[in-house]
C-alpha atoms as a PDB file:
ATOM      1  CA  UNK A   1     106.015  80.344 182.979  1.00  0.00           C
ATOM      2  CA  UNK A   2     107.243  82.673 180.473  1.00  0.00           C
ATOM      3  CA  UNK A   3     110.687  84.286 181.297  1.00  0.00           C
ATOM      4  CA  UNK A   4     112.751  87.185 179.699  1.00  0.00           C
ATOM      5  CA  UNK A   5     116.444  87.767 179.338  1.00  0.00           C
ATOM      6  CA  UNK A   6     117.735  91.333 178.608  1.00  0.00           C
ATOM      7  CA  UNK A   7     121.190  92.797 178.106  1.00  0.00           C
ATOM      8  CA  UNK A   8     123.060  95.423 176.930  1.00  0.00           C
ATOM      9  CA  UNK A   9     127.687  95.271 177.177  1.00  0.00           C
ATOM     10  CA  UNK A  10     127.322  98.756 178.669  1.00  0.00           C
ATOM     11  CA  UNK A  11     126.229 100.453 181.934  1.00  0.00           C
ATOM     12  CA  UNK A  12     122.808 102.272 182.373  1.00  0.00           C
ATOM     13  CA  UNK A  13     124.509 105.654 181.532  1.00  0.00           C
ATOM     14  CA  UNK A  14     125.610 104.418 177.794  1.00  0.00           C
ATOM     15  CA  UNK A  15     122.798 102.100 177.002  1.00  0.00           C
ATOM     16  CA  UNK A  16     119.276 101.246 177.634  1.00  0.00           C
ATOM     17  CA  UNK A  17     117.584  97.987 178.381  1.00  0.00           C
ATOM     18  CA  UNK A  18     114.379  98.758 178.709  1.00  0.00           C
ATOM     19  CA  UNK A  19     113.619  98.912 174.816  1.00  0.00           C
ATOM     20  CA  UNK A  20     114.159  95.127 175.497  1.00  0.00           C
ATOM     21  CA  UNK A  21     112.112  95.166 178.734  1.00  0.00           C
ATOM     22  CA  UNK A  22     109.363  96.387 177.069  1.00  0.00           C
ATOM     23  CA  UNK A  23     109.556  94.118 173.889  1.00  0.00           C
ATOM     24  CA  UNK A  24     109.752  91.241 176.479  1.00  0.00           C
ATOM     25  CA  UNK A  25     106.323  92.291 178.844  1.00  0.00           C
ATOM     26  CA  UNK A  26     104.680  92.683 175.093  1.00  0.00           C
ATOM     27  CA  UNK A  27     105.873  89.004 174.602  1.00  0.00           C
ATOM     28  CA  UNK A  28     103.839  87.913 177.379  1.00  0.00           C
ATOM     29  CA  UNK A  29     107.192  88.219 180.424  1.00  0.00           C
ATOM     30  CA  UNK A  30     106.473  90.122 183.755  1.00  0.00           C
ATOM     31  CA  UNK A  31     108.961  92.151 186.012  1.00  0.00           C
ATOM     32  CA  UNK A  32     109.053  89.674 188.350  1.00  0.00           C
ATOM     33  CA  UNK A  33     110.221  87.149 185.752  1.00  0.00           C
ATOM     34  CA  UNK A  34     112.656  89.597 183.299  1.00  0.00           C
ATOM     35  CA  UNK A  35     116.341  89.391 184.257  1.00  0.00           C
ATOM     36  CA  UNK A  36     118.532  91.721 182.733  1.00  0.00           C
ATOM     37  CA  UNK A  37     122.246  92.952 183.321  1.00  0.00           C
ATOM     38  CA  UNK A  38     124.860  95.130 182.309  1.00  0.00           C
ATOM     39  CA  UNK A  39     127.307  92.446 180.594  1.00  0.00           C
ATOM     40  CA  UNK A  40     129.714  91.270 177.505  1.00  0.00           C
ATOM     41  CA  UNK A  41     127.689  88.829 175.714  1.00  0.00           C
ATOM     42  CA  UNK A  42     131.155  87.079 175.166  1.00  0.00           C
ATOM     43  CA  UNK A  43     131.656  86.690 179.335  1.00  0.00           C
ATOM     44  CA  UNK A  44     130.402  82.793 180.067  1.00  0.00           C
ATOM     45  CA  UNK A  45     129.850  83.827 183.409  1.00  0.00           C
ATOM     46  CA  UNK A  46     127.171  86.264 183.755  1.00  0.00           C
ATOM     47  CA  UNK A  47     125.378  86.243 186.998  1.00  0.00           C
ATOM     48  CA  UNK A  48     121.811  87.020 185.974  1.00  0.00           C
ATOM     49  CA  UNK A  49     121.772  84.588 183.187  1.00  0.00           C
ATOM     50  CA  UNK A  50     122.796  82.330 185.678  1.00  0.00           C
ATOM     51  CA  UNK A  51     119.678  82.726 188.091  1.00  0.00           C
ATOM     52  CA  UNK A  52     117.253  82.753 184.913  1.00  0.00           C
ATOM     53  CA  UNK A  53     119.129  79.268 183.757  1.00  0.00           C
ATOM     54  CA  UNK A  54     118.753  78.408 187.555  1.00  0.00           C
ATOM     55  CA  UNK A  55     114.777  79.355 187.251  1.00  0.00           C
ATOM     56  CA  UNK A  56     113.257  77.804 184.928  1.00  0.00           C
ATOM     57  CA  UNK A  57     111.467  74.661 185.046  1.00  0.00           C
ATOM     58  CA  UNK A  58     110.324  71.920 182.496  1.00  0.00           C
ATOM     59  CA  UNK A  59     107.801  73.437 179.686  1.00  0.00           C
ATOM     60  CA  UNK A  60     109.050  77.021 180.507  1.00  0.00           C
ATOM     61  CA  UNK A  61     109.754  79.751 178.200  1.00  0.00           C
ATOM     62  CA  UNK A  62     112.972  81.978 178.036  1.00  0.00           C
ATOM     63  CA  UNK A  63     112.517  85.016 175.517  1.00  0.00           C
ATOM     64  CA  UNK A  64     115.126  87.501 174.178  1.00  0.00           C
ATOM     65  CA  UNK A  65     114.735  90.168 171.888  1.00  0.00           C
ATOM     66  CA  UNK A  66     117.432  88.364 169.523  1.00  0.00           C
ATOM     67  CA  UNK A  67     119.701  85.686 169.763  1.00  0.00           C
ATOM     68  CA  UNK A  68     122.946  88.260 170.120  1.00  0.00           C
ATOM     69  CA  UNK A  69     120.996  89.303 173.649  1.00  0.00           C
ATOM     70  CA  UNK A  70     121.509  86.081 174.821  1.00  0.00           C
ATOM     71  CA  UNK A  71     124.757  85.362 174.084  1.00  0.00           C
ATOM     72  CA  UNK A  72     127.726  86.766 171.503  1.00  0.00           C
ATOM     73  CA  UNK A  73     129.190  83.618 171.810  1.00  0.00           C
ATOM     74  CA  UNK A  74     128.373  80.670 169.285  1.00  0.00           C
ATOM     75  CA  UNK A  75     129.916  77.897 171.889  1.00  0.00           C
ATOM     76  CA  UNK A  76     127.662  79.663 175.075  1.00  0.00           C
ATOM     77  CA  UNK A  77     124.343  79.219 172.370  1.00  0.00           C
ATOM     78  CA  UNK A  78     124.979  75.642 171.448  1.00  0.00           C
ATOM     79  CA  UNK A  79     125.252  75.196 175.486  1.00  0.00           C
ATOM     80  CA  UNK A  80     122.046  77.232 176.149  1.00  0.00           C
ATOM     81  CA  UNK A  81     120.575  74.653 173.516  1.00  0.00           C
ATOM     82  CA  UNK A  82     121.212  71.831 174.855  1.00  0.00           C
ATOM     83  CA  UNK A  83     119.928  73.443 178.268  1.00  0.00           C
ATOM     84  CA  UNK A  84     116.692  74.096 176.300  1.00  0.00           C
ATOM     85  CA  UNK A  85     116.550  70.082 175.219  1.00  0.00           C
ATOM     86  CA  UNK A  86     117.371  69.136 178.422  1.00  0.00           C
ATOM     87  CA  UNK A  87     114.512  71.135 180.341  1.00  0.00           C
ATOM     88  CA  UNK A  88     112.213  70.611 177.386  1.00  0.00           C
ATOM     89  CA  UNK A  89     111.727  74.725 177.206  1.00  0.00           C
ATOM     90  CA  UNK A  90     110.848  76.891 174.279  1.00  0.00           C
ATOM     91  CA  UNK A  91     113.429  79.649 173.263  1.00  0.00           C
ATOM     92  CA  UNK A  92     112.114  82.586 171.912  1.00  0.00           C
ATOM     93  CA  UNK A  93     114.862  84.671 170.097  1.00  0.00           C
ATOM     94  CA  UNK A  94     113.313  87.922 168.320  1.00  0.00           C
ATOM     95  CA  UNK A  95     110.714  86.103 165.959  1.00  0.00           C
ATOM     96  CA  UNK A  96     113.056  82.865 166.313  1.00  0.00           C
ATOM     97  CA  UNK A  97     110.858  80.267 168.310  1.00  0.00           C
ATOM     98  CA  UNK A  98     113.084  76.715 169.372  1.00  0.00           C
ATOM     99  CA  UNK A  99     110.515  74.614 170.774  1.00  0.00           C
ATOM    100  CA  UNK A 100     112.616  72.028 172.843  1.00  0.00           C
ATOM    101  CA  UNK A 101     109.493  70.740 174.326  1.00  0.00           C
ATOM    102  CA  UNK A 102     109.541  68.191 171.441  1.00  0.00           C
ATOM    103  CA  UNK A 103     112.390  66.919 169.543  1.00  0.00           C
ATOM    104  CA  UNK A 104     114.105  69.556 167.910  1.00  0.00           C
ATOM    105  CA  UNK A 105     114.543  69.257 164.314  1.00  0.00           C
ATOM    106  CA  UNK A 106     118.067  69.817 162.989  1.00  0.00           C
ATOM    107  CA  UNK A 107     117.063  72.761 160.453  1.00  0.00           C
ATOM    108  CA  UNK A 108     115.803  74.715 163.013  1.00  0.00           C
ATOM    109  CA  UNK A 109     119.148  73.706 165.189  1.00  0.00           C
ATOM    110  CA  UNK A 110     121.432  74.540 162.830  1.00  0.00           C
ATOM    111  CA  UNK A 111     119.751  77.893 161.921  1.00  0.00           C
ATOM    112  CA  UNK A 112     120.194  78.797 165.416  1.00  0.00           C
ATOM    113  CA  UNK A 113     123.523  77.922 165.372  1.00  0.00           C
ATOM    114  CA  UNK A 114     124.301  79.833 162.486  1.00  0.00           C
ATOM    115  CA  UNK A 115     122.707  83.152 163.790  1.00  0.00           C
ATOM    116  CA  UNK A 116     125.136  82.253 166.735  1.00  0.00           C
ATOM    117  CA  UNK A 117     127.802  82.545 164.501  1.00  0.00           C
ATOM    118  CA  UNK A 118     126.430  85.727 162.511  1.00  0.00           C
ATOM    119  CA  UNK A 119     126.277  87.474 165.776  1.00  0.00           C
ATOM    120  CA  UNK A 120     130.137  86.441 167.145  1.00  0.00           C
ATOM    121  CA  UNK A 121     131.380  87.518 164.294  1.00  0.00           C
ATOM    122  CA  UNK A 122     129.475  90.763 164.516  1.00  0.00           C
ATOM    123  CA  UNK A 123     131.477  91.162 167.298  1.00  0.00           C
ATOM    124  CA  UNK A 124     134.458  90.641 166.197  1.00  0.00           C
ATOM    125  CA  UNK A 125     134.403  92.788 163.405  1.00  0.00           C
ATOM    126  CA  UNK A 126     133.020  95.373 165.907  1.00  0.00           C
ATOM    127  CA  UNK A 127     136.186  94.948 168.155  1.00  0.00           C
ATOM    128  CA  UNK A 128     138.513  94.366 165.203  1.00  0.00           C
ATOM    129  CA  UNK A 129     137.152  98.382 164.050  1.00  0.00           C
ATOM    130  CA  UNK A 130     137.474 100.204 167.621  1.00  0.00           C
ATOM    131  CA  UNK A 131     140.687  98.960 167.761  1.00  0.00           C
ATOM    132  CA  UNK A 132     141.701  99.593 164.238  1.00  0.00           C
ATOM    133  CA  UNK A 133     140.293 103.240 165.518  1.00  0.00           C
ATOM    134  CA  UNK A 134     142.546 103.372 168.122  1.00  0.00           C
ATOM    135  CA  UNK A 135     145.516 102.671 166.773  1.00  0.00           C
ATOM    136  CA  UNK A 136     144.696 105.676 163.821  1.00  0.00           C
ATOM    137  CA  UNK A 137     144.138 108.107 166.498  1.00  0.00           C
ATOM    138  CA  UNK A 138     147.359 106.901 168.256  1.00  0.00           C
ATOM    139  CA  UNK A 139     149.410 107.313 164.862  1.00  0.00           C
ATOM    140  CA  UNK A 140     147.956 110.796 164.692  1.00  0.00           C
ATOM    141  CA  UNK A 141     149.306 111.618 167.622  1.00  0.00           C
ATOM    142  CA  UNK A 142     146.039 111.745 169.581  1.00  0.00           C
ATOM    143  CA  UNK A 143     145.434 110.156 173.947  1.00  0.00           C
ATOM    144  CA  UNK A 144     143.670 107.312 174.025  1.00  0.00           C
ATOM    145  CA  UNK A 145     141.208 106.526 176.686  1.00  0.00           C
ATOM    146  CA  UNK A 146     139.936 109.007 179.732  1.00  0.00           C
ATOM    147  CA  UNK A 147     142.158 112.172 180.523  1.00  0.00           C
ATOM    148  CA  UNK A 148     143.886 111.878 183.604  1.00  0.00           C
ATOM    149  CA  UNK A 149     142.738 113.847 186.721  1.00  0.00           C
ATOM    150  CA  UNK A 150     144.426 116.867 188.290  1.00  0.00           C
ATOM    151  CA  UNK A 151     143.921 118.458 191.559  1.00  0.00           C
ATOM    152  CA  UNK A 152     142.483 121.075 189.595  1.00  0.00           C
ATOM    153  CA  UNK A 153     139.872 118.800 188.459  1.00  0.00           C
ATOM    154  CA  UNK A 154     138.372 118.482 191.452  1.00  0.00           C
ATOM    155  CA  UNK A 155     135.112 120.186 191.632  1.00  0.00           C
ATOM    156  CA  UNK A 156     134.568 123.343 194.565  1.00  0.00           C
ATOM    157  CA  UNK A 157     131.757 121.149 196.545  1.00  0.00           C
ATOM    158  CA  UNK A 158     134.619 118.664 197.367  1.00  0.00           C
ATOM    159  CA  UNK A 159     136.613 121.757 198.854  1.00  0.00           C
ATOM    160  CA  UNK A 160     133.896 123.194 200.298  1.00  0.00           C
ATOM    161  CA  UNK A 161     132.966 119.616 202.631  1.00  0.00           C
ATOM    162  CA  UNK A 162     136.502 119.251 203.071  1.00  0.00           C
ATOM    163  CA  UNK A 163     137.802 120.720 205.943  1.00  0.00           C
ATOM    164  CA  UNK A 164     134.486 118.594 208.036  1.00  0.00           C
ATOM    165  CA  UNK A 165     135.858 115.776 207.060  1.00  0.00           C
ATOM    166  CA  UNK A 166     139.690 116.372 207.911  1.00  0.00           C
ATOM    167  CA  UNK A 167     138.011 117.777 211.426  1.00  0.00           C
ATOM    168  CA  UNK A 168     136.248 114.092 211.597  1.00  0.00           C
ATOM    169  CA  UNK A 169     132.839 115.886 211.501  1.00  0.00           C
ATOM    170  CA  UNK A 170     131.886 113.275 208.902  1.00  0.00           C
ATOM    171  CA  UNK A 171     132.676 110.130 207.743  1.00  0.00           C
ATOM    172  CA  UNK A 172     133.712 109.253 203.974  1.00  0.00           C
ATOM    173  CA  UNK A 173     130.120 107.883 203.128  1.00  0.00           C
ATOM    174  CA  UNK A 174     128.699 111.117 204.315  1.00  0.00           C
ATOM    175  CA  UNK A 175     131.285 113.265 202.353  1.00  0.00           C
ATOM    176  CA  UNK A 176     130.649 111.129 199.481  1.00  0.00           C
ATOM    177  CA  UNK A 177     126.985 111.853 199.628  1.00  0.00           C
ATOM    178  CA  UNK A 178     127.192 115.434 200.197  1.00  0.00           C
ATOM    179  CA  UNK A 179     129.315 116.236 197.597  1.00  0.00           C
ATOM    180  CA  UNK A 180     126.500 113.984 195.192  1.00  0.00           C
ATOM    181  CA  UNK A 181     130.165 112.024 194.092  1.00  0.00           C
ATOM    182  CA  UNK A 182     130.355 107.860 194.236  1.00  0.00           C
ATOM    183  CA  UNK A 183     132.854 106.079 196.999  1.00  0.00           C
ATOM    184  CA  UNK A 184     135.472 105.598 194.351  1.00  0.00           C
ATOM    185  CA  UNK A 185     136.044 109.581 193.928  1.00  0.00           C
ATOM    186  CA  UNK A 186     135.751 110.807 196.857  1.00  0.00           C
ATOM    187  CA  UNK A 187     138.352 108.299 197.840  1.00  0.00           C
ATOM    188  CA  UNK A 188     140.697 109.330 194.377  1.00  0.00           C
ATOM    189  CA  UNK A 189     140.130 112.801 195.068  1.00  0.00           C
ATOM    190  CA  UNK A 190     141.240 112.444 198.802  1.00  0.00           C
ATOM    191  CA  UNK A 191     144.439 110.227 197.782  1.00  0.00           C
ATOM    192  CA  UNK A 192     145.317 113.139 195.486  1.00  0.00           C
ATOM    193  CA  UNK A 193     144.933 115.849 197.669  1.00  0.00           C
ATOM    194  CA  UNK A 194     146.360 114.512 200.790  1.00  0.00           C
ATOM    195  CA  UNK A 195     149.436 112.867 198.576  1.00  0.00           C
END
């Protein structure tokens, strides 16, 4: 069984997976057998890595578009590695291929590891220059992060369904879908104007 692993640090609005979706299917992977997620590659614990790790079976195949999709985090690849000797699968990292259904040979090993550590410290340095960044745009006086919310922020259609809701004519879920805004804000927006 071929599998494929996508993932991008961002949610759907910021970034896409589905350039990687589609590199995987090309690879020979099939929805049924792509997971992807919305994840740091430096977070250990990512829950649909888990259920592909869970998945796969002896003489599988796990693809990613690049090693840096799979993890960010050269102590997470040596562990997927070893997970790949241990279930005698293939890896298939961009045109990478670690063929654990033999022995492994220690060039190929080592290369691995070393795009492992290419891709932390791409990272890093990524990191290290946002928050260099920040800390200009702070000296120059500038806010950091997302503006804060007044009442005056608020958009009409939240007016306009309010006074159903106060009456009890609707329920928070239903507010929240009439006025198109998530749970979250419609509960923000009703902290701020009720105080």
């Amino acid at each position: 069984m071929i599998y494929g692993y996508a993932r991008c640090s961002t949610n759907d609005q910021l970034q896409d997976v589905h350039r990687q979706v589609r590199e995987l299917k090309h690879k020979g992977a099939k929805d049924e057998t792509i997971y992807y997620e919305y994840e740091s590659g430096m977070k250990s614990d990512r829950p649909e890595l888990n259920k592909l790790l869970k998945a796969v079976n002896l003489g599988d195949t796990i693809i990613a578009t690049e090693p840096s999709r799979m993890t960010r985090s050269t102590k997470q690849l040596c562990e997927i590695i070893e997970f790949a000797k241990e279930k005698h699968i293939r890896l298939v990292l961009g045109t990478f291929v670690v063929d654990c259904t033999k022995e492994l040979d220690p060039m190929t090993e080592g290369m691995l590891k070393m795009m492992g550590v290419f891709s932390e410290l791409e990272r890093n340095m990524i990191s290290q220059r946002v928050k260099s960044g920040m800390n200009n745009a702070r000296a120059k006086g500038k806010s950091i992060g997302r503006p804060k919310t007044t009442a005056d922020d608020i958009p009409n259609i939240f007016y306009r369904h309010y006074p159903k809701y106060k009456n009890g004519e609707i329920n928070k879920k239903e507010f929240s879908r009439l006025c198109d805004l998530s749970y979250p804000t419609i509960y923000k927006y009703l902290k701020m104007v009720e105080g």
